[in-house]
Protein backbone atom coordinates (compact mmCIF):
# COMPACT_ATOMS: atom_id res chain seq x y z
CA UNK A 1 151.85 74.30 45.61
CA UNK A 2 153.49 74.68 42.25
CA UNK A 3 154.05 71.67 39.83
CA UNK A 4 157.51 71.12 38.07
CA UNK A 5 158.04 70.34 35.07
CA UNK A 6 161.23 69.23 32.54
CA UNK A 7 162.49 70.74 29.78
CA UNK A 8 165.78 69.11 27.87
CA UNK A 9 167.78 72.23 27.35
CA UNK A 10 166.85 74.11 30.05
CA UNK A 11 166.42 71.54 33.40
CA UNK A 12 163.38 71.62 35.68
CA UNK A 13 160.89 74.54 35.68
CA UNK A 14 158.47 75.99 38.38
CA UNK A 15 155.25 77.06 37.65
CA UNK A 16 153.06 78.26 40.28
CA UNK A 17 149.59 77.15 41.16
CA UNK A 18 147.23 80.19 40.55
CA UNK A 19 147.03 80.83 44.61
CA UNK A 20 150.66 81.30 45.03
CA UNK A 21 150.94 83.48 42.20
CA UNK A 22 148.27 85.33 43.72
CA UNK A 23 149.74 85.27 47.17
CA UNK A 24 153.48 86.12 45.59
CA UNK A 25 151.96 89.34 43.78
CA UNK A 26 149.93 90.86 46.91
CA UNK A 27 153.25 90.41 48.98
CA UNK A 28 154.98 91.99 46.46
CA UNK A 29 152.45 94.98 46.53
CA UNK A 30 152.69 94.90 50.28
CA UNK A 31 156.25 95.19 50.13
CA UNK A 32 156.64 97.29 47.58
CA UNK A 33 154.36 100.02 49.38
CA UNK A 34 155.99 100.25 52.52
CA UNK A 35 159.89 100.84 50.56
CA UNK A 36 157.99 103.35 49.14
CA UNK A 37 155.49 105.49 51.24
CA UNK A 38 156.16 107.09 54.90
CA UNK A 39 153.39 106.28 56.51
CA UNK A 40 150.85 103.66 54.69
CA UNK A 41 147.51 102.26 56.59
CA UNK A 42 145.77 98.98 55.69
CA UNK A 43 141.99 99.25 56.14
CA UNK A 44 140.46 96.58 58.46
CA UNK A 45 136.80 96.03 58.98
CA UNK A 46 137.05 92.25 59.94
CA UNK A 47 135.30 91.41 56.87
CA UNK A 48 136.67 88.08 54.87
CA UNK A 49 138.66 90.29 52.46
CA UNK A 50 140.52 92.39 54.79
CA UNK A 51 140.95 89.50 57.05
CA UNK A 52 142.84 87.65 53.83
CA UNK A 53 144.84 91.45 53.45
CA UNK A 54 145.82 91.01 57.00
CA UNK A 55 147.02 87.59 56.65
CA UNK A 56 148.93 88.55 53.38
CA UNK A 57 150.57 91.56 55.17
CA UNK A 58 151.90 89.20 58.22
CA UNK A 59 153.56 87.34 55.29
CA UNK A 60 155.26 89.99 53.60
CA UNK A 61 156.80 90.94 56.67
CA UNK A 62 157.19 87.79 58.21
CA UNK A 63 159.10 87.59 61.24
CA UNK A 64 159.24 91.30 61.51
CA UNK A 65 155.93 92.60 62.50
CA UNK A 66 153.43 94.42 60.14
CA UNK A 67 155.20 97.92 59.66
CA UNK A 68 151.39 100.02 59.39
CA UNK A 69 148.64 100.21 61.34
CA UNK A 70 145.04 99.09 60.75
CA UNK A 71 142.09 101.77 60.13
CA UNK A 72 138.33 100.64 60.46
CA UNK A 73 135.41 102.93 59.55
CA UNK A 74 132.75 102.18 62.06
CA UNK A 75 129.27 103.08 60.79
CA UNK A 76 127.56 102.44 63.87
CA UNK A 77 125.80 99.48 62.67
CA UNK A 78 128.25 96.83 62.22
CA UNK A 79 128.20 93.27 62.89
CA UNK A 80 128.76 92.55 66.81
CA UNK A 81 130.39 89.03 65.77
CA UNK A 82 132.28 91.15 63.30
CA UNK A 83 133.40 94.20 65.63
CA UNK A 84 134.25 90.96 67.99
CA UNK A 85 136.41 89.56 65.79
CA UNK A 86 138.62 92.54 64.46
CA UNK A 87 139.08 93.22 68.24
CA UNK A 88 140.62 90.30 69.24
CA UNK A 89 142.76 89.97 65.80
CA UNK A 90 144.14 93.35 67.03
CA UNK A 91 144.99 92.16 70.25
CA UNK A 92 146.50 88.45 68.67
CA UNK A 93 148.63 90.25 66.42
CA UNK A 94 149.54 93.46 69.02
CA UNK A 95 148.23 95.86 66.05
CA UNK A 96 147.55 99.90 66.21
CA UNK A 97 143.99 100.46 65.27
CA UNK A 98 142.48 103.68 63.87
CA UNK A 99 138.56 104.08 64.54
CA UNK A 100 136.66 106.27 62.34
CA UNK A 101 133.05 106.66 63.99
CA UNK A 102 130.32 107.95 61.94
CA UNK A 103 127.92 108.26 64.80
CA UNK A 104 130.11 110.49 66.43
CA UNK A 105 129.78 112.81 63.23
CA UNK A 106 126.41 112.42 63.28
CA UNK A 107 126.61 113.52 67.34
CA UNK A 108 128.59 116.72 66.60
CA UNK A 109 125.45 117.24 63.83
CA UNK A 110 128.70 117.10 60.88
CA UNK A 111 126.78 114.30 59.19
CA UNK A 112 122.98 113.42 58.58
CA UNK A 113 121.01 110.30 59.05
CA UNK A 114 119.98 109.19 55.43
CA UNK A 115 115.83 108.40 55.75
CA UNK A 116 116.58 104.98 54.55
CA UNK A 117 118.82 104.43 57.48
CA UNK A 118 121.86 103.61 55.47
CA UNK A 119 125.08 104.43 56.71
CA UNK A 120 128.03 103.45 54.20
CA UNK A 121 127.27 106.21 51.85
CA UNK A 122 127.90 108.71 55.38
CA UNK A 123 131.54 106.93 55.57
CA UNK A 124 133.30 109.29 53.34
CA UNK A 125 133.80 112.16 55.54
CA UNK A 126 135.19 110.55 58.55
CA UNK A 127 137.14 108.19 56.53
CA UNK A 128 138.72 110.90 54.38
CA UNK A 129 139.51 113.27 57.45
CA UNK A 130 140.62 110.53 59.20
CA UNK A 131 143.63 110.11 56.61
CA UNK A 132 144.03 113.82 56.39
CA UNK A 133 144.41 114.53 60.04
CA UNK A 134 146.76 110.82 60.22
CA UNK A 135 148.89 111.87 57.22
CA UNK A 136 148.47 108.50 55.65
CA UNK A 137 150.11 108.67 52.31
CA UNK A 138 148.53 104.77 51.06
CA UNK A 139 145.60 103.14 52.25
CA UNK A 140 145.03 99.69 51.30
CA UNK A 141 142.15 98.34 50.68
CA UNK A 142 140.17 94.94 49.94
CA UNK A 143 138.22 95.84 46.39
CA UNK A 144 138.43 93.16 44.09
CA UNK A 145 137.41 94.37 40.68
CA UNK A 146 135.14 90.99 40.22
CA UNK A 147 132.97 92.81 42.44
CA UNK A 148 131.78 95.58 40.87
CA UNK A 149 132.29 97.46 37.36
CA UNK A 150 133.68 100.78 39.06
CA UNK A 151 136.08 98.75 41.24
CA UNK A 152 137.17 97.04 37.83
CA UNK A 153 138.39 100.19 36.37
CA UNK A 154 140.63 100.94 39.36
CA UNK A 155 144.27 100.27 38.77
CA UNK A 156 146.26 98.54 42.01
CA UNK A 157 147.76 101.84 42.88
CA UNK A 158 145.02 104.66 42.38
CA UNK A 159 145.65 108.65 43.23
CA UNK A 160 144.10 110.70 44.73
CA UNK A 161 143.91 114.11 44.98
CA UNK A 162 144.25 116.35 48.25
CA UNK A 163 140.46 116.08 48.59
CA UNK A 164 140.94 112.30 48.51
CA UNK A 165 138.85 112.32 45.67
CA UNK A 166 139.32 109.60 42.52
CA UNK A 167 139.67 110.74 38.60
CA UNK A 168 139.75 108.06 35.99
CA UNK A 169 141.15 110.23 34.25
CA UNK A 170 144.55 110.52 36.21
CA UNK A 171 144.62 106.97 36.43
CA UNK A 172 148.26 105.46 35.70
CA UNK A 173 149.46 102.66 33.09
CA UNK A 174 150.60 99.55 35.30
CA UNK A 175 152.45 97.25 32.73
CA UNK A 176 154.76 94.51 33.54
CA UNK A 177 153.74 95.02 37.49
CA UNK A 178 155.23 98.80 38.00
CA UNK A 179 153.39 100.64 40.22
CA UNK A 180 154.22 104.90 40.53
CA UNK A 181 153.45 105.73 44.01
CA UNK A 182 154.01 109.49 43.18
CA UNK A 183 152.46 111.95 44.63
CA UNK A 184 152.13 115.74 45.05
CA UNK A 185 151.46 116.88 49.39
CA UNK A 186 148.38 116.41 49.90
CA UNK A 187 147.45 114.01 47.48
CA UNK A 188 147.62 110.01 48.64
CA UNK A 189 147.59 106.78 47.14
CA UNK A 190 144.46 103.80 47.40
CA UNK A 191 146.29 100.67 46.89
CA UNK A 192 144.57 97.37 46.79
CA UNK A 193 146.36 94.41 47.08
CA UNK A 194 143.52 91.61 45.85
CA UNK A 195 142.69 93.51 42.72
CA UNK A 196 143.16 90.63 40.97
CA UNK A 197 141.40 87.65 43.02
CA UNK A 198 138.09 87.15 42.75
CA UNK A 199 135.61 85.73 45.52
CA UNK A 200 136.05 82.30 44.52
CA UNK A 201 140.24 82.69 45.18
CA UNK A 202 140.14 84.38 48.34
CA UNK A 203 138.00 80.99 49.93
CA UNK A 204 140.27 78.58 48.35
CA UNK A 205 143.30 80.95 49.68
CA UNK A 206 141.19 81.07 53.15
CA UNK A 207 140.84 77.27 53.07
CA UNK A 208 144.20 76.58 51.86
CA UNK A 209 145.45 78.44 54.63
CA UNK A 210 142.69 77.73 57.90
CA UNK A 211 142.23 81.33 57.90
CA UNK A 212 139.52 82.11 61.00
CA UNK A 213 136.52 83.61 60.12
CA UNK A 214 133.83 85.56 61.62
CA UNK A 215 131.00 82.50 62.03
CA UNK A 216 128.24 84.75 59.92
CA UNK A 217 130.22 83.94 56.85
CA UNK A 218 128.61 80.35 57.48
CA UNK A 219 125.28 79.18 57.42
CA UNK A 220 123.32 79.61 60.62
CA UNK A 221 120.36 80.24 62.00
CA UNK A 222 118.75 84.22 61.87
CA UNK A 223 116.17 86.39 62.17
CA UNK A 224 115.42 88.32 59.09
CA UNK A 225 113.35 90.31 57.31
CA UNK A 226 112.79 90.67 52.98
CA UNK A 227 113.01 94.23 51.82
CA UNK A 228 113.93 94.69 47.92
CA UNK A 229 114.40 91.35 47.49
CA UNK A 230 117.19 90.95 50.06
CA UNK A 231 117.10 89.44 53.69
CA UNK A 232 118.18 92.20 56.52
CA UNK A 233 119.15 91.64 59.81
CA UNK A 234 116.56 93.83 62.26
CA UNK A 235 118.07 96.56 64.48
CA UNK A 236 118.20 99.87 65.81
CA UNK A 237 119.58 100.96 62.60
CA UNK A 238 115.46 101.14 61.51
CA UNK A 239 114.45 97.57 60.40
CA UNK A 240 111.95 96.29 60.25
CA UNK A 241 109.23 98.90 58.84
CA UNK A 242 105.80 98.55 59.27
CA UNK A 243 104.33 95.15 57.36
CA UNK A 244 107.80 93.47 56.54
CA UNK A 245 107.53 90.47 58.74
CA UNK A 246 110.49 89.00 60.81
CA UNK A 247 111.32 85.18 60.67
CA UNK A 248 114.23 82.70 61.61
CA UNK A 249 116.05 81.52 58.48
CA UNK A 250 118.99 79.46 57.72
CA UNK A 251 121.65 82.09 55.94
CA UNK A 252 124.99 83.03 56.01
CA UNK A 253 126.45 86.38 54.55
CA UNK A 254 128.86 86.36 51.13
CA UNK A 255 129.92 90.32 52.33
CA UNK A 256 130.06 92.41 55.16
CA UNK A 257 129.01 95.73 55.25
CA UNK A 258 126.25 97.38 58.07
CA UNK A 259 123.54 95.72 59.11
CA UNK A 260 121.52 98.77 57.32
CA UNK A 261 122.76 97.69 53.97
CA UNK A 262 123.70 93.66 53.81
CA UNK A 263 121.81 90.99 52.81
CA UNK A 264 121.90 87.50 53.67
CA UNK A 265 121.21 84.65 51.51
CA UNK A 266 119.26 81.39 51.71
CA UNK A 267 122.33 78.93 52.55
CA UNK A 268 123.20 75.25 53.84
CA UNK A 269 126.73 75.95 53.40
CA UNK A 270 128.22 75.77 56.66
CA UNK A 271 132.00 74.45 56.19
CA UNK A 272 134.30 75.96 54.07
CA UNK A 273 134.19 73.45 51.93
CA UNK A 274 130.29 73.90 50.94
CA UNK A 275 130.92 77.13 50.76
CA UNK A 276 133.51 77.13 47.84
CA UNK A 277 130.75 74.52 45.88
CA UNK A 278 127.79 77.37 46.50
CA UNK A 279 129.88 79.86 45.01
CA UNK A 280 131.67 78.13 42.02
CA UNK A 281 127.86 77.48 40.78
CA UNK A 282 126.55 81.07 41.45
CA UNK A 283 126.20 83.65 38.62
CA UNK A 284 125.70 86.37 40.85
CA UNK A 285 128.88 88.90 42.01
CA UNK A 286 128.77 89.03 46.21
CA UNK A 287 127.90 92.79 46.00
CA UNK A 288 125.75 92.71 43.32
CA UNK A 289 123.29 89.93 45.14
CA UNK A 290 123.61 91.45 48.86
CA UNK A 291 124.67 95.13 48.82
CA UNK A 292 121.88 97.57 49.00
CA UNK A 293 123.81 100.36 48.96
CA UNK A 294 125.04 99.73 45.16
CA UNK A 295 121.52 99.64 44.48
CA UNK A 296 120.86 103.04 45.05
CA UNK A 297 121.64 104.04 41.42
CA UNK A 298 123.05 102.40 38.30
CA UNK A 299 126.20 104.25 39.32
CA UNK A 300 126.35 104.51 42.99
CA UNK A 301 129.45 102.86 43.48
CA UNK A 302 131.50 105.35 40.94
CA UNK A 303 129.99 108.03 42.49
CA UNK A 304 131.14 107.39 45.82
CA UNK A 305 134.45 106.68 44.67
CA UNK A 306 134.95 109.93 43.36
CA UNK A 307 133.48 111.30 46.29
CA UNK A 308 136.79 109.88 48.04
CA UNK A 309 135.33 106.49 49.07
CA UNK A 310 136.55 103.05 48.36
């Protein structure tokens, strides 16, 4: 909602609340992109933040429908409430979706499994071909930089070169909310839309707006196992290893990745509503307490970005 207030010279003013500003700059992006780019793709994993870029999108275009279609890099070992519930969002919404299967590069033998059983690090290569072969010239996608210091020095529209590889160095001033979409064939454009929300928005924005979620983003009942200091989901994907014991806990999951690589934490929090208290009092970024795969070095993230991942 935004307040009003008076001024004697000037009449009433508008300010917005910090949600609609929020909301009125992603649309802009949103909008701004597709003026701009031929053929643009919005990345969709069913996870809460490209679930809230989804529901931003619909708005932007709103009653037209959404004028790109949706890509998802499937590792493999994803979520099945998750896989459920970008499924039937396609089908609600009457959406194209783009599926990116690492286990089929690992099936033509194009791709390894990592001994750890880890799979994000293998999305890269099918997610960069996948663009190539597409000729997507911008790919949104859900990094917030709250989340991480390498997604904090990415600007909302980031280049990248015909390897779909990221240079800091090439990165482009964005003042007073001018984006340069430019680019040389070949090249393409990461855009991301919630750059400037952090987790804390995007559940006030989900609550504000009764966005559906996938139910593991609320507390519930789980079996799960510790392994460096974070509680995994067992599964084919090579959990749990000999001596880390399985038991039923009462969790919920603050980010979805793979099952391979995303903890849960110890939560009661099953509205929305206990959910927005838990994190308001937590000093811990979502990736940073649940993400194993940024664990893998002090820089893992970076690397992978200028690898030509998100």
């Amino acid at each position: 909602m935004s307040s009003r207030h008076t001024d004697l010279d000037t009449g009433p003013l508008y300010a917005l609340s910090h949600l609609d500003a929020l909301e009125s700059e992603a649309v802009h992006i949103f909008r701004e992109v597709a003026g701009e780019f031929e053929n643009p793709v919005l990345l969709f994993s069913g996870g809460k933040d490209s679930i809230l870029m989804l529901r931003l999108a619909l708005k932007a275009f709103a009653p037209a429908p959404v004028p790109f279609a949706l890509l998802h890099v499937d590792t493999g070992h994803n979520f099945p409430e998750v896989l459920a519930y970008r499924d039937r969002t396609v089908e609600r919404y009457g959406l194209r979706l783009h599926v990116a299967s690492v286990q089929e590069y690992i099936d033509r033998g194009v791709l390894r499994e990592r001994a750890d059983g880890t799979r994000n690090p293998l999305q890269t290569l099918p997610l960069t071909e996948r663009i190539r072969t597409e000729r997507f010239d911008a790919v949104f996608g859900g990094g917030r930089r709250d989340e991480e210091k390498a997604r904090a020095k990415e600007r909302v529209f980031s280049l990248r070169d015909e390897f779909s590889q990221w240079d800091p160095r090439r990165q482009r001033p964005e003042l007073w909310n001018l984006y340069n979409g430019r680019h040389a064939p070949g090249e393409h454009v990461r855009v991301f839309p919630l750059s400037n929300w952090t987790e804390l928005d995007v559940w006030q924005y989900i609550a504000r707006e009764d966005i559906d979620l996938p139910a593991i983003y609320y507390a519930h009942e789980r079996e799960v196992f510790r392994r460096d200091g974070m509680w995994l989901t067992p599964g084919a994907w090579g959990g749990p290893r000999e001596g880390e014991q399985v038991e039923k806990r009462q969790v919920r999951y603050r980010t979805v990745g793979d099952m391979s690589c995303t903890g849960a934490v110890d939560s009661d929090a099953a509205t929305i509503e206990k959910v927005i208290t838990e994190i308001a009092a937590s000093r811990l970024t979502e990736r940073g307490a649940t993400r194993a795969d940024d664990k893998l070095s002090e820089a893992a993230m970076e690397d992978r970005k200028r690898e030509g991942y998100f």
